[in-house]
C-alpha atoms as a PDB file:
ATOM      1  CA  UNK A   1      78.646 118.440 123.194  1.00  0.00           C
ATOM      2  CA  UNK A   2      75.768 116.771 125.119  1.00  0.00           C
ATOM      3  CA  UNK A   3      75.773 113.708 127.948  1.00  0.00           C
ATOM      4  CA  UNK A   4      73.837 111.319 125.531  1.00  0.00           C
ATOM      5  CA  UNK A   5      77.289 111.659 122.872  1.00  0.00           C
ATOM      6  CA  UNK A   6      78.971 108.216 124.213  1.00  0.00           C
ATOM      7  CA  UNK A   7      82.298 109.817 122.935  1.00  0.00           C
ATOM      8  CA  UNK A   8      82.289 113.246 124.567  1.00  0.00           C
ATOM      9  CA  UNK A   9      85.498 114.662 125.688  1.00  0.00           C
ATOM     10  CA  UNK A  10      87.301 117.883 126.755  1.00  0.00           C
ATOM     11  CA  UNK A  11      85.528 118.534 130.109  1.00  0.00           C
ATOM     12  CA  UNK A  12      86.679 118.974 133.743  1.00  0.00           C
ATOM     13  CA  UNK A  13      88.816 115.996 133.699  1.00  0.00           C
ATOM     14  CA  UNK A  14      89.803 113.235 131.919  1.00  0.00           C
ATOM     15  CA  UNK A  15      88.474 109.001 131.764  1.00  0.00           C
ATOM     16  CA  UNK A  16      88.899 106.023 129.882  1.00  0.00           C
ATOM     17  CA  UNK A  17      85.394 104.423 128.422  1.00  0.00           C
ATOM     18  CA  UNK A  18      84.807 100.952 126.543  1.00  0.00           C
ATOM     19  CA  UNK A  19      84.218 101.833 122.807  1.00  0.00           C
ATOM     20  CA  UNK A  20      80.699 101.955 121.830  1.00  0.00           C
ATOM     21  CA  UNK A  21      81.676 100.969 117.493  1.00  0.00           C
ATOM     22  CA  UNK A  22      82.823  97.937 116.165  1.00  0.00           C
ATOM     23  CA  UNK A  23      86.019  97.678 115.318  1.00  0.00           C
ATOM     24  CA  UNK A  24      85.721  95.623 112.174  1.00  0.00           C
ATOM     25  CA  UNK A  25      81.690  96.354 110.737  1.00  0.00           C
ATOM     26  CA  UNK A  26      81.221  93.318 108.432  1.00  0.00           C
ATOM     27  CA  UNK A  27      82.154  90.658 106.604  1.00  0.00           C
ATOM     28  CA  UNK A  28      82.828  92.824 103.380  1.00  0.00           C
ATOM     29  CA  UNK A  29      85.527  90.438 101.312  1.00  0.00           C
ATOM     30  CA  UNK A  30      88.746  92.331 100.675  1.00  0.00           C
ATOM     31  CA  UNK A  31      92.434  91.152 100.208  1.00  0.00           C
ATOM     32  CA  UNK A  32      92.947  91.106 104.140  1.00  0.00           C
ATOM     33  CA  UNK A  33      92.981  87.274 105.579  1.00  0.00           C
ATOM     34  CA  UNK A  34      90.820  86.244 108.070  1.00  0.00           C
ATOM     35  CA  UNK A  35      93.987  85.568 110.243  1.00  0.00           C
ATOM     36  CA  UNK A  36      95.262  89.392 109.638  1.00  0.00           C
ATOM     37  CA  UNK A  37      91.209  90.778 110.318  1.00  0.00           C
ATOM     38  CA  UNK A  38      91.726  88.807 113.323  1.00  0.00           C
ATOM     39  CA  UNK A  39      94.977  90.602 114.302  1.00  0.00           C
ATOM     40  CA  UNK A  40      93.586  94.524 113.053  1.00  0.00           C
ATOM     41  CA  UNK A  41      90.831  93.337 115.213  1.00  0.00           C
ATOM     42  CA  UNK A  42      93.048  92.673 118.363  1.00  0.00           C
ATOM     43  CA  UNK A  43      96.080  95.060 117.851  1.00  0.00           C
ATOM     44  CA  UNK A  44      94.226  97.851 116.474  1.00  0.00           C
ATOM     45  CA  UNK A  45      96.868  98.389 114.016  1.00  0.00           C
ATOM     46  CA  UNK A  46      98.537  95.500 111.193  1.00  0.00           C
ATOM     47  CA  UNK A  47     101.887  96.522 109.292  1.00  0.00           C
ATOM     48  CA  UNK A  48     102.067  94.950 106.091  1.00  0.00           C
ATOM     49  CA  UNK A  49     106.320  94.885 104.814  1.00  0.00           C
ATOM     50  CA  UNK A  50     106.425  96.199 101.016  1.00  0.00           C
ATOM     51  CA  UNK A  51     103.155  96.241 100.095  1.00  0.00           C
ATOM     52  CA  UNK A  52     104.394  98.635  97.883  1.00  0.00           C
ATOM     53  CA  UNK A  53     107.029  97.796  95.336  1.00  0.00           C
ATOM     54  CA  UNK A  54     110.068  99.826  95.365  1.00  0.00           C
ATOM     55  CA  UNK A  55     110.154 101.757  92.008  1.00  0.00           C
ATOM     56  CA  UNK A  56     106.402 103.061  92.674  1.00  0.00           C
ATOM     57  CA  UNK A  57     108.305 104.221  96.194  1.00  0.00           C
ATOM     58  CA  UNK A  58     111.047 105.789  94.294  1.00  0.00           C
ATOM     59  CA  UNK A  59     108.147 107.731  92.070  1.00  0.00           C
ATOM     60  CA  UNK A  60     106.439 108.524  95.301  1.00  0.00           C
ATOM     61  CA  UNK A  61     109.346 109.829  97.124  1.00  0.00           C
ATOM     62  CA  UNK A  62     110.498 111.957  94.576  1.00  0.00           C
ATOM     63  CA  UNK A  63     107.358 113.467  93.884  1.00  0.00           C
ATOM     64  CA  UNK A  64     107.139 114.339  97.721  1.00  0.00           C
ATOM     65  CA  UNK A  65     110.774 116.004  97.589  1.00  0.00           C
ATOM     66  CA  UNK A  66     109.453 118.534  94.531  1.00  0.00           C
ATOM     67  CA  UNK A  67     106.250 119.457  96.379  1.00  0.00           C
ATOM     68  CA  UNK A  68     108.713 119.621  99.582  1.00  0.00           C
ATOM     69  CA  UNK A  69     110.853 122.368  97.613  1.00  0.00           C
ATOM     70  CA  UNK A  70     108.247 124.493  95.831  1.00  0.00           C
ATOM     71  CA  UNK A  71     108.947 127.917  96.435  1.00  0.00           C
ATOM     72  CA  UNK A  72     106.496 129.799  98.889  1.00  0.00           C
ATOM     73  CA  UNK A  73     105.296 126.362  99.733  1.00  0.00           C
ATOM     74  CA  UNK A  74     105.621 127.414 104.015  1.00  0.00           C
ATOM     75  CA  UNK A  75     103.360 130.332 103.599  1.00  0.00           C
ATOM     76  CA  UNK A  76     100.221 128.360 102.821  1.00  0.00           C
ATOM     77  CA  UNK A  77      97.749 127.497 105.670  1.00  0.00           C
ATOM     78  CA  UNK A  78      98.281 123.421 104.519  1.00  0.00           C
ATOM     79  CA  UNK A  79     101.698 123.434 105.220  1.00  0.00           C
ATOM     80  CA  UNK A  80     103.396 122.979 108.778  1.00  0.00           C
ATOM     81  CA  UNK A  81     106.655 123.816 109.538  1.00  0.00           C
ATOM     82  CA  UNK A  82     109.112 122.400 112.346  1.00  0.00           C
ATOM     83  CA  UNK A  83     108.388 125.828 114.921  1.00  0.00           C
ATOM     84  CA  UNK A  84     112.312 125.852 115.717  1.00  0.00           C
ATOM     85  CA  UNK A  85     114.124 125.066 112.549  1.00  0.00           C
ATOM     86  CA  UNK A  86     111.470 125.723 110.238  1.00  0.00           C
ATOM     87  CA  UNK A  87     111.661 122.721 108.209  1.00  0.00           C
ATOM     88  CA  UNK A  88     108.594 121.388 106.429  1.00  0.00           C
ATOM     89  CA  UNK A  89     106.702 118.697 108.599  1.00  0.00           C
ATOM     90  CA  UNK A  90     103.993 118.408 106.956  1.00  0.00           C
ATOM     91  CA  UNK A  91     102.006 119.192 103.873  1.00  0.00           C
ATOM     92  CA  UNK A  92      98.460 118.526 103.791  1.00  0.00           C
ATOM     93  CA  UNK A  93      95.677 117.646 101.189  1.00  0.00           C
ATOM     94  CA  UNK A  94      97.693 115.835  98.737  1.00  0.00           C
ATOM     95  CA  UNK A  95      95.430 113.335  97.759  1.00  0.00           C
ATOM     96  CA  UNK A  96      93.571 116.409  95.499  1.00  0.00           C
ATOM     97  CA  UNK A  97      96.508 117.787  94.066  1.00  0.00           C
ATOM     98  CA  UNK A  98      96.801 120.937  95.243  1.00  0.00           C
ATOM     99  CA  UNK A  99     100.050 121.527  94.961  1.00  0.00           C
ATOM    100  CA  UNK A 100     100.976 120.643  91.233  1.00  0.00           C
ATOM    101  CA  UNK A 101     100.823 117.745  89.355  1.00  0.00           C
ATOM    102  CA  UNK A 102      99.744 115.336  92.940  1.00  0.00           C
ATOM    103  CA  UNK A 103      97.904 113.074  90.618  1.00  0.00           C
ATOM    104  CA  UNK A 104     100.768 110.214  92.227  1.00  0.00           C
ATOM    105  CA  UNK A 105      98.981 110.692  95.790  1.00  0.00           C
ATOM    106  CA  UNK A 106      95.311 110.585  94.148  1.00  0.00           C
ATOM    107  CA  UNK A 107      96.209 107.579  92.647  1.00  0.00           C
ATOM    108  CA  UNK A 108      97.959 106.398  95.309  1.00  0.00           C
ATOM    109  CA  UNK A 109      94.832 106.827  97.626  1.00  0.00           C
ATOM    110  CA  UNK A 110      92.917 104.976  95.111  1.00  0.00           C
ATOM    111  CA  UNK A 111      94.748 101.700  95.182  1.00  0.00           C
ATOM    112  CA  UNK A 112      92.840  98.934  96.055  1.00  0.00           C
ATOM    113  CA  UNK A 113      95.857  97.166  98.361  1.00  0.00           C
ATOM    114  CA  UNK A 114      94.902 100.487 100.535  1.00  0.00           C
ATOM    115  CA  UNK A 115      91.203 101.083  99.639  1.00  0.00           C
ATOM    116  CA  UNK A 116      89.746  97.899  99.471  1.00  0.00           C
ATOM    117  CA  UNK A 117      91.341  97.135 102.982  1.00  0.00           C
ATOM    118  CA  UNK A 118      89.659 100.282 104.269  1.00  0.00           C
ATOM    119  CA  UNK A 119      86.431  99.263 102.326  1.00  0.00           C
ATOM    120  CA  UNK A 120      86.675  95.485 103.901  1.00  0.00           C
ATOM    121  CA  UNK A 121      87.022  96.654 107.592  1.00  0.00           C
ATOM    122  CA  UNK A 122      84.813  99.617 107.302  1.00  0.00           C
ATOM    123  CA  UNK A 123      82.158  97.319 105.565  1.00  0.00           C
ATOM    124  CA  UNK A 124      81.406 100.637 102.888  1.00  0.00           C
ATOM    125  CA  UNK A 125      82.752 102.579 100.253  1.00  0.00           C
ATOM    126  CA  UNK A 126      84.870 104.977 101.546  1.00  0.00           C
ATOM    127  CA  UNK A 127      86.545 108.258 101.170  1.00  0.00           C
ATOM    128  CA  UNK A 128      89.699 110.331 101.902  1.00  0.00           C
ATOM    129  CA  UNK A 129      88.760 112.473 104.903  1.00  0.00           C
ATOM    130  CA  UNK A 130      92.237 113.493 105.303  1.00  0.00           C
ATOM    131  CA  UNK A 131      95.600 113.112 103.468  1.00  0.00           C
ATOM    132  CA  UNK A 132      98.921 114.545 104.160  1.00  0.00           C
ATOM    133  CA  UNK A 133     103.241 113.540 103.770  1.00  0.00           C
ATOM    134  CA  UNK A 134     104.865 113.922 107.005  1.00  0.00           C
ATOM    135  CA  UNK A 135     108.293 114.727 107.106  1.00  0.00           C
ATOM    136  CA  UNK A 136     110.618 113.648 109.705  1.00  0.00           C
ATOM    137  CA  UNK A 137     114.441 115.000 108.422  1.00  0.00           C
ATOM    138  CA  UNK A 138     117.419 113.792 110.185  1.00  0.00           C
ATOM    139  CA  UNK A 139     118.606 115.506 113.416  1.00  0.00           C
ATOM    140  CA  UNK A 140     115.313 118.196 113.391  1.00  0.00           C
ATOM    141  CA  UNK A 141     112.547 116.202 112.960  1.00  0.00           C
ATOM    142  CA  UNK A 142     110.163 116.430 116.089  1.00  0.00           C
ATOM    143  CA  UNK A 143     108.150 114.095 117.953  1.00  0.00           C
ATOM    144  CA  UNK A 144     104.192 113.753 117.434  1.00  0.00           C
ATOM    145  CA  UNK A 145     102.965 113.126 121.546  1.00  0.00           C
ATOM    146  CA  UNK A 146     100.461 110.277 121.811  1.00  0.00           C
ATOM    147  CA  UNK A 147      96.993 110.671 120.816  1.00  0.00           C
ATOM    148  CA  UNK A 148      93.768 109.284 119.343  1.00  0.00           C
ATOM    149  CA  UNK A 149      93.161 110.412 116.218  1.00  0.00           C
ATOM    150  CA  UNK A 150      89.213 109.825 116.573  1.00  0.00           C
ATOM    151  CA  UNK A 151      88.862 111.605 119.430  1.00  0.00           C
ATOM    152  CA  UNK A 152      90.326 115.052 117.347  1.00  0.00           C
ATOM    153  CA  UNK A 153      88.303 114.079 114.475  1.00  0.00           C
ATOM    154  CA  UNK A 154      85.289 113.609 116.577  1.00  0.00           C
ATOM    155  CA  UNK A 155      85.344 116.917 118.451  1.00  0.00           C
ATOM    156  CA  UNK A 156      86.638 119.424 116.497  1.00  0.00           C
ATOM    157  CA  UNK A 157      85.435 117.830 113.342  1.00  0.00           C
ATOM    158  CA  UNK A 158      82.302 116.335 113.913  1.00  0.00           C
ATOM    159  CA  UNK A 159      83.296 112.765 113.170  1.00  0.00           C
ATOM    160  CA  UNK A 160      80.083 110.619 115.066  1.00  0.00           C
ATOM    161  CA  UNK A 161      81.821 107.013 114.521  1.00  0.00           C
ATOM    162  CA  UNK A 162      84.848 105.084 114.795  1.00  0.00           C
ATOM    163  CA  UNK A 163      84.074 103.979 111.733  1.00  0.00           C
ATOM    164  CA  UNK A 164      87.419 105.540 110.036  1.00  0.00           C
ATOM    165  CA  UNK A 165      91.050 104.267 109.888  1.00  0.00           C
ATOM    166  CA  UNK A 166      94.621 105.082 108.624  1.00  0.00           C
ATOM    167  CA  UNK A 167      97.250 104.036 105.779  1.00  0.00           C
ATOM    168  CA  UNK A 168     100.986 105.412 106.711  1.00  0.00           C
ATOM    169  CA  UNK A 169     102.864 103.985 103.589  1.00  0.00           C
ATOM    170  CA  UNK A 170     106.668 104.334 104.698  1.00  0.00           C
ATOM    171  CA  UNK A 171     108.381 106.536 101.916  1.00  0.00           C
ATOM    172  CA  UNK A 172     111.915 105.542 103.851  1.00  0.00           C
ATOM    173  CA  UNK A 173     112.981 103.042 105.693  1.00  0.00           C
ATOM    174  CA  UNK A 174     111.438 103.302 109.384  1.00  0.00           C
ATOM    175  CA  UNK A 175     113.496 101.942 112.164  1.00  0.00           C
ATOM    176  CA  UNK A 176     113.284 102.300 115.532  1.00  0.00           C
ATOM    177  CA  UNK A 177     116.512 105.143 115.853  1.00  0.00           C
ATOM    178  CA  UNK A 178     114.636 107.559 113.101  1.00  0.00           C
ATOM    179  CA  UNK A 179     110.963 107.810 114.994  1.00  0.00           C
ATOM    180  CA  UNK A 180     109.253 105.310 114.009  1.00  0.00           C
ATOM    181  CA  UNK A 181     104.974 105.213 114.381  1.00  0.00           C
ATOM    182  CA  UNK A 182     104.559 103.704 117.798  1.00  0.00           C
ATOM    183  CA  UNK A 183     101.227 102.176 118.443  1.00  0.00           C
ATOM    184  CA  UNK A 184      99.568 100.584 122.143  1.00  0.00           C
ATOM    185  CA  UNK A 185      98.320  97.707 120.874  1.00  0.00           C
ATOM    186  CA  UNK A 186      94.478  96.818 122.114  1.00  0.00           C
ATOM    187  CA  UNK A 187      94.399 100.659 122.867  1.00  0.00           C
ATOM    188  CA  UNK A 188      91.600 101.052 120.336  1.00  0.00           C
ATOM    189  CA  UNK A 189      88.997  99.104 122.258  1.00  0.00           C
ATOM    190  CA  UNK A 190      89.020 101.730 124.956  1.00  0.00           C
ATOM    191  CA  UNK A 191      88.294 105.785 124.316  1.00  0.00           C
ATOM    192  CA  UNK A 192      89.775 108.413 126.406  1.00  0.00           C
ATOM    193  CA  UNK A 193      88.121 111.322 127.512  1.00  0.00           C
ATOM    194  CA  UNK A 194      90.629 114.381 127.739  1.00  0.00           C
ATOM    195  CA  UNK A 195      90.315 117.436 129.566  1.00  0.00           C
ATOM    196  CA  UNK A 196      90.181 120.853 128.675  1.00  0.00           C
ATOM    197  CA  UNK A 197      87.916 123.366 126.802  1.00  0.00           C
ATOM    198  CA  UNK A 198      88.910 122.955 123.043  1.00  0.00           C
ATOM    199  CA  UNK A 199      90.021 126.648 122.152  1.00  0.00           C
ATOM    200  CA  UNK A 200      88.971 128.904 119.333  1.00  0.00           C
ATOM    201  CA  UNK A 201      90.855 128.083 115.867  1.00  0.00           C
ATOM    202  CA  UNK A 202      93.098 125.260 117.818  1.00  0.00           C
ATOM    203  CA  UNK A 203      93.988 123.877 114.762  1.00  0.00           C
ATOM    204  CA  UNK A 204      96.480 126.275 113.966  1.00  0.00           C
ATOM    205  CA  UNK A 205      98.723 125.584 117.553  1.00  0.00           C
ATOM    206  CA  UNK A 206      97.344 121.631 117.649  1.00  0.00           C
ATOM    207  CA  UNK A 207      99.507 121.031 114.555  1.00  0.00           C
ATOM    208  CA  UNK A 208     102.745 122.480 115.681  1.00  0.00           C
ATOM    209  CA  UNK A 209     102.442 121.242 119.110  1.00  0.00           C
ATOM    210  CA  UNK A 210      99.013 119.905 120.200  1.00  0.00           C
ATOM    211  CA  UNK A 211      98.026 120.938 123.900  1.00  0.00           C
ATOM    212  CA  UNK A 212      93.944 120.218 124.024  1.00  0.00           C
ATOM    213  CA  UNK A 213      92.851 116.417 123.027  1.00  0.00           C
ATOM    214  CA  UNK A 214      96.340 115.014 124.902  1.00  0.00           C
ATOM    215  CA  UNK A 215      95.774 111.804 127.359  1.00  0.00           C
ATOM    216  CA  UNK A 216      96.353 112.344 130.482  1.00  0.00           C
ATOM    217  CA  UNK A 217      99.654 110.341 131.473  1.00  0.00           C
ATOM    218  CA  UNK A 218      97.790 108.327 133.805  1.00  0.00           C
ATOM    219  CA  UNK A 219      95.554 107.382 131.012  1.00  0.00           C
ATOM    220  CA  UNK A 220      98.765 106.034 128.483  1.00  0.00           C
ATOM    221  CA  UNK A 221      99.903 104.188 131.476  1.00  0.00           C
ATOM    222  CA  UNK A 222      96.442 102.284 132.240  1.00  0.00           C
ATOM    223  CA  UNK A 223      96.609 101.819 128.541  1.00  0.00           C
ATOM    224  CA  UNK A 224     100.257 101.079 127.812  1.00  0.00           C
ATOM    225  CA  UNK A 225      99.934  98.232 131.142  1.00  0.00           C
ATOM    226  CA  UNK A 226      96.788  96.309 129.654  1.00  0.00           C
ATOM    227  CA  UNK A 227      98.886  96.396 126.116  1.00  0.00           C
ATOM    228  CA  UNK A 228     101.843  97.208 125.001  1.00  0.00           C
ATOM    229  CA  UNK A 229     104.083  99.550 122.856  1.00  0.00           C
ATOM    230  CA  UNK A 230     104.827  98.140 119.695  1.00  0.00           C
ATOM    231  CA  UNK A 231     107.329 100.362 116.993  1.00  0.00           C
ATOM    232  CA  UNK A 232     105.614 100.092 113.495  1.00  0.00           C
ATOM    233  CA  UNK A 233     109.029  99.369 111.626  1.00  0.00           C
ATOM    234  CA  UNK A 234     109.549  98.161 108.053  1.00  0.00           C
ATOM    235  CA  UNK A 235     111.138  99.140 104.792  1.00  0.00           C
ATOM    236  CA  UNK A 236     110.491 101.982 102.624  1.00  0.00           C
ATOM    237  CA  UNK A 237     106.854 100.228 101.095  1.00  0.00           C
ATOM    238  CA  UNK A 238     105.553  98.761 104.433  1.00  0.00           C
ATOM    239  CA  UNK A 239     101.707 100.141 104.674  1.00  0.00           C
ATOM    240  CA  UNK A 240     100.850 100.457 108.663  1.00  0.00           C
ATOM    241  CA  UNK A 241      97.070  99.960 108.337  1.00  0.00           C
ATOM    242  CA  UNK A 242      95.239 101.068 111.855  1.00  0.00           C
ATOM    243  CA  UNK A 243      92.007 102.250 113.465  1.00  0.00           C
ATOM    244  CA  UNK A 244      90.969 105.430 114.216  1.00  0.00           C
ATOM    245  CA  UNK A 245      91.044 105.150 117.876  1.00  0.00           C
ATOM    246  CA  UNK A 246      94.871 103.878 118.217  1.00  0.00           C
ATOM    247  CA  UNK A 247      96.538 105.593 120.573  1.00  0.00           C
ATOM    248  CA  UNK A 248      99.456 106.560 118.915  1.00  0.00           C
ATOM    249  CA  UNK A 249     102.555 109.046 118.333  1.00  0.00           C
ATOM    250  CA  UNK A 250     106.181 109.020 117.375  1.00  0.00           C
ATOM    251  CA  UNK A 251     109.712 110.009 119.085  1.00  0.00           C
ATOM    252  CA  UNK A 252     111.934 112.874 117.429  1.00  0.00           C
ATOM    253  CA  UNK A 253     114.758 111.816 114.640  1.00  0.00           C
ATOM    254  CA  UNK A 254     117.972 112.272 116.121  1.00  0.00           C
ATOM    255  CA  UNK A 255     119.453 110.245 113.898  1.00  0.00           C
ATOM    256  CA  UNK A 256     120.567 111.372 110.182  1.00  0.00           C
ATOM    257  CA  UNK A 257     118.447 109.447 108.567  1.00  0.00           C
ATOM    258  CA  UNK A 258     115.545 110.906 107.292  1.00  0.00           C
ATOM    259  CA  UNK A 259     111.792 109.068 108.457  1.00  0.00           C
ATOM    260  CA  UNK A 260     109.193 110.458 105.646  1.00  0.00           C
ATOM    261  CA  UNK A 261     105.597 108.874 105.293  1.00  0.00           C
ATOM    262  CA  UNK A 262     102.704 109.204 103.126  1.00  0.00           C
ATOM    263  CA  UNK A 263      99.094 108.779 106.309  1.00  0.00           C
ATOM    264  CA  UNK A 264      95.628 108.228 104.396  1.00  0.00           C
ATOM    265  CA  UNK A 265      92.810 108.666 106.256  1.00  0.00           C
ATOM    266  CA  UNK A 266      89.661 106.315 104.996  1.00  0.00           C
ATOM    267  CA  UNK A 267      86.081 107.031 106.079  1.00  0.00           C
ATOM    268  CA  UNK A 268      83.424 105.365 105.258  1.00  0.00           C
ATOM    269  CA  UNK A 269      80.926 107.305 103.287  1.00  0.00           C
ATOM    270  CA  UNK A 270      77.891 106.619 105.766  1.00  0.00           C
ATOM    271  CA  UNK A 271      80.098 108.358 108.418  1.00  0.00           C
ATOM    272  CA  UNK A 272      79.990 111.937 106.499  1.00  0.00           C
ATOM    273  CA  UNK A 273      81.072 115.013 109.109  1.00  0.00           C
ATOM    274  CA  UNK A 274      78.370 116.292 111.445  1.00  0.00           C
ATOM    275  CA  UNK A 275      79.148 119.750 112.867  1.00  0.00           C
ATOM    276  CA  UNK A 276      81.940 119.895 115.531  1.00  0.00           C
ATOM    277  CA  UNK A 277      80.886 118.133 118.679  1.00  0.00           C
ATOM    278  CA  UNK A 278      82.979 120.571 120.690  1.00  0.00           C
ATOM    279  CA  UNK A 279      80.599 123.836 119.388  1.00  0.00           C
ATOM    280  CA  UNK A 280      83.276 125.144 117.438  1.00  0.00           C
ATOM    281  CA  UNK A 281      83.511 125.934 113.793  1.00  0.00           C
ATOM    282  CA  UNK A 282      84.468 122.795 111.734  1.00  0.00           C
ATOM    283  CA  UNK A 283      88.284 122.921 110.951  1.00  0.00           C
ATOM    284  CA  UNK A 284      89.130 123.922 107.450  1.00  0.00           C
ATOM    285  CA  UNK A 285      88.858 121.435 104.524  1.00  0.00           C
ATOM    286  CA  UNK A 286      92.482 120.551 104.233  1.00  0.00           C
ATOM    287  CA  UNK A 287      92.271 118.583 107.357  1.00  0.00           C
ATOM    288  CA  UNK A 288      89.233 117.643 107.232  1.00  0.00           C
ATOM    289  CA  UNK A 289      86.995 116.657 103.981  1.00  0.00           C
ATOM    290  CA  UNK A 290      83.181 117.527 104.581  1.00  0.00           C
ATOM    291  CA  UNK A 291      82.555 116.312 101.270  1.00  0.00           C
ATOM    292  CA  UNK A 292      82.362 112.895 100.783  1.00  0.00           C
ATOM    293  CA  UNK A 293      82.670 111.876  97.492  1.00  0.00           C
ATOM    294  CA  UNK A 294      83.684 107.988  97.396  1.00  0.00           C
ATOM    295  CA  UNK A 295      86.739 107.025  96.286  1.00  0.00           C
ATOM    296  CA  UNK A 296      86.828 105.889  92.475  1.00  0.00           C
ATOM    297  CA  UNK A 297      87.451 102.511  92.055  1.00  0.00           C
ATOM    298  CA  UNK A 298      90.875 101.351  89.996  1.00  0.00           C
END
């Protein structure tokens, strides 16, 4: 980490800084409006109801539950587990079928009512720098505390741009008493610096419970104040679409009704992985992609 990197982070103390990337990098056509650019642009986020039809949820869903129920499946290093009931929260890498026949997620990734929306705001060709299902069961399903993703991605994976962004594609319905995504709207436009030296291997704590690269709660409430809090709700096939620099994070399910998603990460391909802007070795592969092999068109 050096003073001239505009998004360094984990030092003595924490501070909020204007963004130094655009948020939308051309005028690449793609299926988004000029009315919805103008809202991703604003909100940092844009939830699209059913994008996906519900038979190609049903296919996706019940692939998700056989990978979720593969023997031996919690003993591999791409697979989280819930660190009180040990239910699966989240399996990782899925977009390059790792686990079986994934080929559904691959092609999934690949769809251009995901991909060419990443490829019109990111003004490239892209690639999947991270995919994973997150599982959110009734009654055990924990919360995910607010965070950027970009500044994780940046730091501990060597990420130099904000030139990346997110698909969650709702698997269930999401409603706001199963833990739904909650976004700060306009929270992308300003990057918080967090403090604390990033520890060896964090990875492995960061995805149970993530204690380094957390906001300071005077930070969310500057943030929350100039914006505000929106739920990202919608019916099993709503795509949440939103930038890399979102502040973001979810509630626990207390209700019994499961909340399971499908998150893309897109990166554009002339934002390939630097080494780790923290001085650390670059986290393994399954979280994030070093190489970066655009996405096939379908």
């Amino acid at each position: 980490m050096t003073a001239s990197d505009p998004y360094r982070s984990r030092g003595h103390g924490w501070e909020i800084i204007e963004r130094s990337d655009p948020i939308c990098w051309g005028q690449r056509p793609g299926p988004l409006s000029s009315e919805q650019l103008d809202s991703f642009r604003a909100q940092g986020f844009l939830v699209w109801p059913e994008l996906l039809g519900a038979d190609e949820v049903e296919a996706l869903r019940e692939r998700a539950a056989q990978l979720r129920a593969r023997p031996g499946l919690r003993a591999r290093d791409d697979v989280i587990t819930e660190p009180d009931s040990g239910a699966i929260r989240s399996i990782f890498r899925v977009h390059r079928d790792l686990h079986g026949d994934g080929a559904i997620f691959a092609q999934l990734a690949a769809d251009p009512r995901l991909a060419d929306v990443a490829r019109q705001i990111l003004a490239s060709e892209v690639y999947i720098h991270q995919s994973r299902i997150n599982f959110k069961p009734g009654f055990e399903g924990r919360e995910f505390y607010w965070h950027s993703d970009f500044e994780t991605w940046h730091m501990e994976d060597g990420m130099a741009q904000m030139r990346a962004m997110s698909a969650s594609v709702l698997l269930t319905d999401n409603s706001s008493i199963n833990g739904p995504l909650m976004l700060i709207s306009g929270s992308h436009r300003r990057y918080v610096r967090c403090a604390g030296e990033t520890p060896a291997n964090h990875y492995k704590q960061s995805l149970v419970a993530q204690r380094y690269g957390v906001p300071d709660p005077q930070a969310l409430t500057s943030l929350a104040e100039a914006g505000e809090i929106v739920e990202a709700t919608g019916p099993a096939g709503t795509v949440v679409f939103f930038d890399s620099n979102t502040m973001h994070g979810s509630t626990g399910n207390l209700s019994p009704f499961p909340r399971h998603n499908v998150f893309l990460v897109y990166n554009s391909v002339e934002n390939r992985l630097r080494a780790p802007y923290c001085g650390l070795p670059p986290r393994p592969e399954f979280l994030a992609e070093r190489e970066a092999a655009s996405i096939a068109r379908r």
